[in-house]
Protein backbone atom coordinates (compact mmCIF):
# COMPACT_ATOMS: atom_id res chain seq x y z
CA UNK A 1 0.00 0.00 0.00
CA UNK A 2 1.32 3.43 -0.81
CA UNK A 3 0.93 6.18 1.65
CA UNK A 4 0.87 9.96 0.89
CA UNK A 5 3.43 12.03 2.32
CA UNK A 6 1.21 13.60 5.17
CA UNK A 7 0.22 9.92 6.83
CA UNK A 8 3.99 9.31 6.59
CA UNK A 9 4.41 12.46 8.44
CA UNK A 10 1.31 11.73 10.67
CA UNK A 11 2.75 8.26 11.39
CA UNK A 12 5.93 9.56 12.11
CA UNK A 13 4.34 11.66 14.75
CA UNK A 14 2.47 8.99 16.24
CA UNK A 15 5.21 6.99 17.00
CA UNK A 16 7.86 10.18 18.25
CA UNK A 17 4.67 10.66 20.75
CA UNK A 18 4.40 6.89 21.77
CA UNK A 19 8.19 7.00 22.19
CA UNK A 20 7.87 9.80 24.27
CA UNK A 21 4.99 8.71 26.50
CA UNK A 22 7.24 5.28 26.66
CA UNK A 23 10.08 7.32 28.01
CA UNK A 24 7.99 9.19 30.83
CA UNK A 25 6.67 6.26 32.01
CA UNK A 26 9.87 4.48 32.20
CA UNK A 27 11.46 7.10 33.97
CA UNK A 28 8.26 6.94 36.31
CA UNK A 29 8.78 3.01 36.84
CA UNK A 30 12.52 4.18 37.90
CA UNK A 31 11.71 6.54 40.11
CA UNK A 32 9.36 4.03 42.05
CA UNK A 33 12.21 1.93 42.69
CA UNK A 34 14.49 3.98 43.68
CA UNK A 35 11.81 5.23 46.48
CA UNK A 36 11.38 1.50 46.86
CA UNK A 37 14.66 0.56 47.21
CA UNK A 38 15.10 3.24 49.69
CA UNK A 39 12.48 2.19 52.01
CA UNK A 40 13.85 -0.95 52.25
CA UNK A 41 17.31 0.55 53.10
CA UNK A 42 15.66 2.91 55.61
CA UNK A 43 13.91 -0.14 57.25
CA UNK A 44 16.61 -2.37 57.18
CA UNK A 45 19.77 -0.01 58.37
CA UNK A 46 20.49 2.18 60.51
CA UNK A 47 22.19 5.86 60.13
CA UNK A 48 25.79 5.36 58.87
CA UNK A 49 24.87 1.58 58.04
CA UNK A 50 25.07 -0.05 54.75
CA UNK A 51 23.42 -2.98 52.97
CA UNK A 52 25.44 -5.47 50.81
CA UNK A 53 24.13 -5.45 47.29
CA UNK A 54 23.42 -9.63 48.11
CA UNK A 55 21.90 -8.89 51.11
CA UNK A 56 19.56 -6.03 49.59
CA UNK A 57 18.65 -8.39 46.67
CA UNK A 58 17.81 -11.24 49.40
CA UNK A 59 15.74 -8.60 51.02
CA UNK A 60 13.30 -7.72 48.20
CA UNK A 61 13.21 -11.45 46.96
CA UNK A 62 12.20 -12.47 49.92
CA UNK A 63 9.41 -9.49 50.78
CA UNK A 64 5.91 -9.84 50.01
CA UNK A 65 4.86 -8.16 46.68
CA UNK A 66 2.76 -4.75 47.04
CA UNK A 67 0.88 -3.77 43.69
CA UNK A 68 -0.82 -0.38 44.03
């Protein structure tokens, strides 16, 4: 099928917006786990402490899943 320069165009937007809405979400989905992450940290250790990357990784294996 041949398309006309403007759906090319169209399409072409379509898909930069998609890309973009992937991006912000992504970068949503990161910031989540970072807060996540920290929780855990903040539960787990105290001020000054720190939390083998293993031991971290144990952690949130082992923890219950929480879906909002």
């Amino acid at each position: 099928m041949l398309y006309s320069a403007a759906e090319k165009k169209s399409g072409g937007r379509s898909r930069i917006d998609s890309d973009a809405d992937n991006n912000q979400l992504m970068q949503l989905e990161e910031k989540d786990v970072v807060s996540s992450v920290a929780t855990v940290l903040s539960d787990l250790c105290g001020p000054g402490e720190w939390m083998s990357m293993e031991r971290l990784h144990t952690e949130v294996s082992l923890s219950p899943k929480i879906i909002n």
